[in-house]
C-alpha atoms as a PDB file:
ATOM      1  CA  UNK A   1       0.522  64.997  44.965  1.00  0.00           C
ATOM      2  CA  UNK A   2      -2.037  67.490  46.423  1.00  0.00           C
ATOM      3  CA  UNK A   3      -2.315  69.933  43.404  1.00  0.00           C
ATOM      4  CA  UNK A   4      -4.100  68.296  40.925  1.00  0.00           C
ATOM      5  CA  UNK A   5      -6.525  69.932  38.142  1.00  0.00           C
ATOM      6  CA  UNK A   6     -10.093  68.611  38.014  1.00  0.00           C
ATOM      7  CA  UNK A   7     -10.004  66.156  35.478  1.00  0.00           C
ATOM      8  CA  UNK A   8      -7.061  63.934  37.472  1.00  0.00           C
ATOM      9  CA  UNK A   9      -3.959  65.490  34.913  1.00  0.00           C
ATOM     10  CA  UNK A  10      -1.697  67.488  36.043  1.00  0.00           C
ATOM     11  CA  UNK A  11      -1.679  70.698  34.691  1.00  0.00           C
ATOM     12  CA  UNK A  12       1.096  72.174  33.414  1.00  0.00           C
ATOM     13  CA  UNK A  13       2.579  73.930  35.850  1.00  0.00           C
ATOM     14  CA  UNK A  14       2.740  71.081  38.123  1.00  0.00           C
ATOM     15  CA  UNK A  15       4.137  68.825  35.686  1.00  0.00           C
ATOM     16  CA  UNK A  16       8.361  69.518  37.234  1.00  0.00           C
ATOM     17  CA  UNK A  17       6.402  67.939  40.916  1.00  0.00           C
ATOM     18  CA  UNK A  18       4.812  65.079  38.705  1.00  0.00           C
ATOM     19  CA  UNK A  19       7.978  63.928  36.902  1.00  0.00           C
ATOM     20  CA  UNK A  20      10.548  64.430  40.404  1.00  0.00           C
ATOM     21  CA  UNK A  21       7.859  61.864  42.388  1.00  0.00           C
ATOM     22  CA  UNK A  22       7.503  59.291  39.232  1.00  0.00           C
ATOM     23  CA  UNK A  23      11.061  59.891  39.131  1.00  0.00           C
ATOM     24  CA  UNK A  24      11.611  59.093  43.238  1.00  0.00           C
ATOM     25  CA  UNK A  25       9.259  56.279  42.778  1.00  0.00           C
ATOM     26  CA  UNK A  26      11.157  54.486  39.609  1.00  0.00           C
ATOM     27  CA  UNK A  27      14.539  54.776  42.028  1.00  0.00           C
ATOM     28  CA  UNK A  28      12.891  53.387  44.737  1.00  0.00           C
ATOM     29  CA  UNK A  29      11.370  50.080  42.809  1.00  0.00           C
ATOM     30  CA  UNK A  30      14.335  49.656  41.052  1.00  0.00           C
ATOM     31  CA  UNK A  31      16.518  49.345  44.630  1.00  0.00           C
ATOM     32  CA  UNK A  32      13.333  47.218  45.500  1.00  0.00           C
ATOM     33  CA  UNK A  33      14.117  44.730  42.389  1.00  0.00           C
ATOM     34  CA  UNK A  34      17.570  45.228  43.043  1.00  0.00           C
ATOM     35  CA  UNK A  35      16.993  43.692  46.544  1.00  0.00           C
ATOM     36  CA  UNK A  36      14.835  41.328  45.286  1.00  0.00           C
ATOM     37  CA  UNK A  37      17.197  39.724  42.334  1.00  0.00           C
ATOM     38  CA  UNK A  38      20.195  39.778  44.494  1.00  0.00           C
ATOM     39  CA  UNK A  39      18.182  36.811  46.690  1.00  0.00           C
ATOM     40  CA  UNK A  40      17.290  34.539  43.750  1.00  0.00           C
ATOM     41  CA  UNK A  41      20.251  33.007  41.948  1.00  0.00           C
ATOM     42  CA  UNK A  42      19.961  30.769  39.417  1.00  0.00           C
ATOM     43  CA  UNK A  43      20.858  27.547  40.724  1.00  0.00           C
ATOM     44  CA  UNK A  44      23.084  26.722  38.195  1.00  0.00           C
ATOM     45  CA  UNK A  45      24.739  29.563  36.657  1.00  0.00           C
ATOM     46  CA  UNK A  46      28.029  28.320  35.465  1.00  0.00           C
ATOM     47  CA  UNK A  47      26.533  25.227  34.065  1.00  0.00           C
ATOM     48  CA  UNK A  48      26.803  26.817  30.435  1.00  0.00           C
ATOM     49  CA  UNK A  49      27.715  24.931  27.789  1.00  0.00           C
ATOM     50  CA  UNK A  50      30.604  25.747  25.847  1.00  0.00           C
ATOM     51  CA  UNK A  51      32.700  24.493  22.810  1.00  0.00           C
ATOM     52  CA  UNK A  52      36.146  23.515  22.897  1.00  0.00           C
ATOM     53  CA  UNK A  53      37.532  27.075  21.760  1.00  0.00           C
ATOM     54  CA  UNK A  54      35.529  28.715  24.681  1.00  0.00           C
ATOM     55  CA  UNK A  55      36.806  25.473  27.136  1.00  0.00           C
ATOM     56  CA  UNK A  56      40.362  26.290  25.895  1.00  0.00           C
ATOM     57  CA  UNK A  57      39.819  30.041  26.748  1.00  0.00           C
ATOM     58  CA  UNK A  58      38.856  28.959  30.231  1.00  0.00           C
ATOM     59  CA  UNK A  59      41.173  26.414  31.194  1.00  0.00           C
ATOM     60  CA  UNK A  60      44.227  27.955  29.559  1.00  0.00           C
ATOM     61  CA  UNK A  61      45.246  25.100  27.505  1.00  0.00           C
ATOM     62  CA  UNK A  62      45.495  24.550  23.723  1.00  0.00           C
ATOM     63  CA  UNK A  63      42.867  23.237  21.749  1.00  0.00           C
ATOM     64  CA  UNK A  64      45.494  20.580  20.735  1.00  0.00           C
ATOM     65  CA  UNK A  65      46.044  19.822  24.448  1.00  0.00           C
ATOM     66  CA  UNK A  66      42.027  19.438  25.170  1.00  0.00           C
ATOM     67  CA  UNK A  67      41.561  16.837  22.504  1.00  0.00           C
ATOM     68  CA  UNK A  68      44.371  14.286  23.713  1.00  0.00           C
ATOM     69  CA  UNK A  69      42.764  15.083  27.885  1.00  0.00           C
ATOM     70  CA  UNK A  70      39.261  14.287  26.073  1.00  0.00           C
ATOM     71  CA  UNK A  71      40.998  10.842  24.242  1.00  0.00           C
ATOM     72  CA  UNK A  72      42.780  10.064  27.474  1.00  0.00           C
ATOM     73  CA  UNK A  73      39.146  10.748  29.229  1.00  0.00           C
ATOM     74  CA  UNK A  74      41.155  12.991  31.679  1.00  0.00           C
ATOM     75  CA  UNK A  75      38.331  15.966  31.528  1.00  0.00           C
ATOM     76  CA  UNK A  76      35.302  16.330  31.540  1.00  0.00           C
ATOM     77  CA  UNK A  77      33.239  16.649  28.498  1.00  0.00           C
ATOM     78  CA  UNK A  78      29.923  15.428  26.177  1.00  0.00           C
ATOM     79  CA  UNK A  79      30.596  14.575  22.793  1.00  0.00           C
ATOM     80  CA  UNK A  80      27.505  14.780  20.377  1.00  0.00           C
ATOM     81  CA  UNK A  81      28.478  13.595  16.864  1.00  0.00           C
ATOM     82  CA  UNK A  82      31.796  14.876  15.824  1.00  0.00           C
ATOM     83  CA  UNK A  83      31.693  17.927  18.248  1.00  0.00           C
ATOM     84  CA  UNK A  84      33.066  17.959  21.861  1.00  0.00           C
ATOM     85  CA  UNK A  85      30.795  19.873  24.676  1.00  0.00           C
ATOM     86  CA  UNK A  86      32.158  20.875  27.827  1.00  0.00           C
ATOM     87  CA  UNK A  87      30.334  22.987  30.897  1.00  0.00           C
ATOM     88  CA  UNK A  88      32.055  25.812  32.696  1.00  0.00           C
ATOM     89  CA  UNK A  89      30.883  24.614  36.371  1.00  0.00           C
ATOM     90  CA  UNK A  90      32.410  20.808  35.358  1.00  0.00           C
ATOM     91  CA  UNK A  91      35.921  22.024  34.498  1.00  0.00           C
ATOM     92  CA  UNK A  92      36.110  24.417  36.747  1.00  0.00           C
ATOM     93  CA  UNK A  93      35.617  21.638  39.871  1.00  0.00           C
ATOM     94  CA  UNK A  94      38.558  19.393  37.585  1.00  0.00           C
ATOM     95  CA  UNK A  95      40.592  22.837  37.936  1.00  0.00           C
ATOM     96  CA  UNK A  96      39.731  22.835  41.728  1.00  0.00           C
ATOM     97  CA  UNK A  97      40.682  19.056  42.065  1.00  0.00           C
ATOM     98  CA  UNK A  98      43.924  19.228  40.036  1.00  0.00           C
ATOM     99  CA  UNK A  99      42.925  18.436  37.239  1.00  0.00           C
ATOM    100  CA  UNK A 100      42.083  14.760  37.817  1.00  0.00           C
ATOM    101  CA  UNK A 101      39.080  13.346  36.063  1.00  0.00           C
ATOM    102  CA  UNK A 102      37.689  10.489  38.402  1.00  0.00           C
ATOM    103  CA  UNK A 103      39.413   7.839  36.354  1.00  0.00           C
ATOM    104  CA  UNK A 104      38.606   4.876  38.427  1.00  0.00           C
ATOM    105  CA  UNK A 105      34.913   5.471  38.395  1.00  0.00           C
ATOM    106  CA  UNK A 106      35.358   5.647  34.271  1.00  0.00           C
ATOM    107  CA  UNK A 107      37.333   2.722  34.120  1.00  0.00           C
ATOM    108  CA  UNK A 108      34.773   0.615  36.181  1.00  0.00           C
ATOM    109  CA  UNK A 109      32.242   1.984  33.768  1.00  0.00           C
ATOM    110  CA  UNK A 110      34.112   0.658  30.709  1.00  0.00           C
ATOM    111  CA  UNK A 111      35.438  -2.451  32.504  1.00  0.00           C
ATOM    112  CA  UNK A 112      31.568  -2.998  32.957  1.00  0.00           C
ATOM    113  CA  UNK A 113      30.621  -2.730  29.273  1.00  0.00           C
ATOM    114  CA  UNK A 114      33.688  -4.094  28.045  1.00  0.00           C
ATOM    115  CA  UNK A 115      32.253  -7.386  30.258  1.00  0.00           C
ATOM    116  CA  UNK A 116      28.845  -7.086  29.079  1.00  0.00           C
ATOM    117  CA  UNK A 117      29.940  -7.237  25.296  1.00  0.00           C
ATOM    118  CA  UNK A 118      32.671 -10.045  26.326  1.00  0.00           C
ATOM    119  CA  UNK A 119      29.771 -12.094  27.611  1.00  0.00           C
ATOM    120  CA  UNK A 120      27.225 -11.097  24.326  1.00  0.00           C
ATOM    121  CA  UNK A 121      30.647 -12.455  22.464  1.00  0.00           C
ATOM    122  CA  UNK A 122      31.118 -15.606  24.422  1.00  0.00           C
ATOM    123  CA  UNK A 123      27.118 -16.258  23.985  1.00  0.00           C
ATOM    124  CA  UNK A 124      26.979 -15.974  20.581  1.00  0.00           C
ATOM    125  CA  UNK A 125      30.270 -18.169  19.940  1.00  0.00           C
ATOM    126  CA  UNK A 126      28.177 -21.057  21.882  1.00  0.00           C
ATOM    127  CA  UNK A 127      25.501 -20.578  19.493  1.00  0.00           C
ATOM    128  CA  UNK A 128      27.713 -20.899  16.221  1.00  0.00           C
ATOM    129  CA  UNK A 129      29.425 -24.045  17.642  1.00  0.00           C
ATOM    130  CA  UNK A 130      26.665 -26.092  18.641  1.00  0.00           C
ATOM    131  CA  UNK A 131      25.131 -25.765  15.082  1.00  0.00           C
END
C-alpha cells in the first residue's frame, strides 16, 4: 500500500484498499496451503480402527455374518477382551483379494503353538511318571 497515515494505520478512508489486499493475500496463502497439503498424505489414512457395526457398514455384511468369518478366522480383525477391532485399510485388501484371509499362514501359526503346548504337555507327563 502506498497511502498510509503517519503513524503506520491506515486511515479511514483507505481502509476498503487495506481489507481488498489482506483479503488477496488470505486467497493467495490459502491456495499456497492448499498446494502444500495436497503433497503430504498421511501414510496411513484408512488404517482407522473401527468396531464391528462400522466393519459391517463397510463390508456389507451382517453383524451376525462378521462374528462366524471372525470364529472361522476368515477376516481380519484384533480382539481386545470381549470386543472385536477391525481396520478399514485390512478389510478393504480381504475385499480386494476375495475375501480370503491367508488361512495357511494362520494355520501354520496355530499348528506352531498347538506343537509348542503338545511338547510343554509331553514334558510335564515325563516329569509326573518318573516320580
Amino acid at each position: 500500500m502506498e497511502h498510509q497515515a503517519t503513524n503506520n494505520l491506515p486511515t479511514f478512508d483507505l481502509l476498503p484498499a487495506y481489507v481488498a489486499e489482506l483479503t488477496a493475500k488470505v486467497d493467495r496463502m490459502e491456495q499456497k496451503l492448499d498446494s502444500i497439503l495436497a503433497l503430504i498424505k498421511p501414510e496411513k489414512e484408512d488404517h482407522v480402527m473401527l468396531n464391528i457395526q462400522e466393519a459391517s457398514k463397510l463390508i456389507g455384511k451382517k453383524v451376525a455374518t462378521i462374528y462366524g468369518l471372525t470364529s472361522q478366522r476368515a477376516i481380519p480383525f484384533c480382539k481386545q477382551g470381549n470386543k472385536l477391532y477391525f481396520f478399514k485399510d485390512e478389510l478393504l485388501k480381504w475385499i480386494s483379494e476375495g475375501g480370503k484371509q491367508e488361512i495357511e499362514s494362520l494355520a501354520d501359526k496355530s499348528r506352531e503353538v498347538f506343537e509348542k503346548h503338545l511338547e510343554m504337555l509331553k514334558a510335564s507327563k515325563q516329569g509326573y511318571s518318573s516320580k
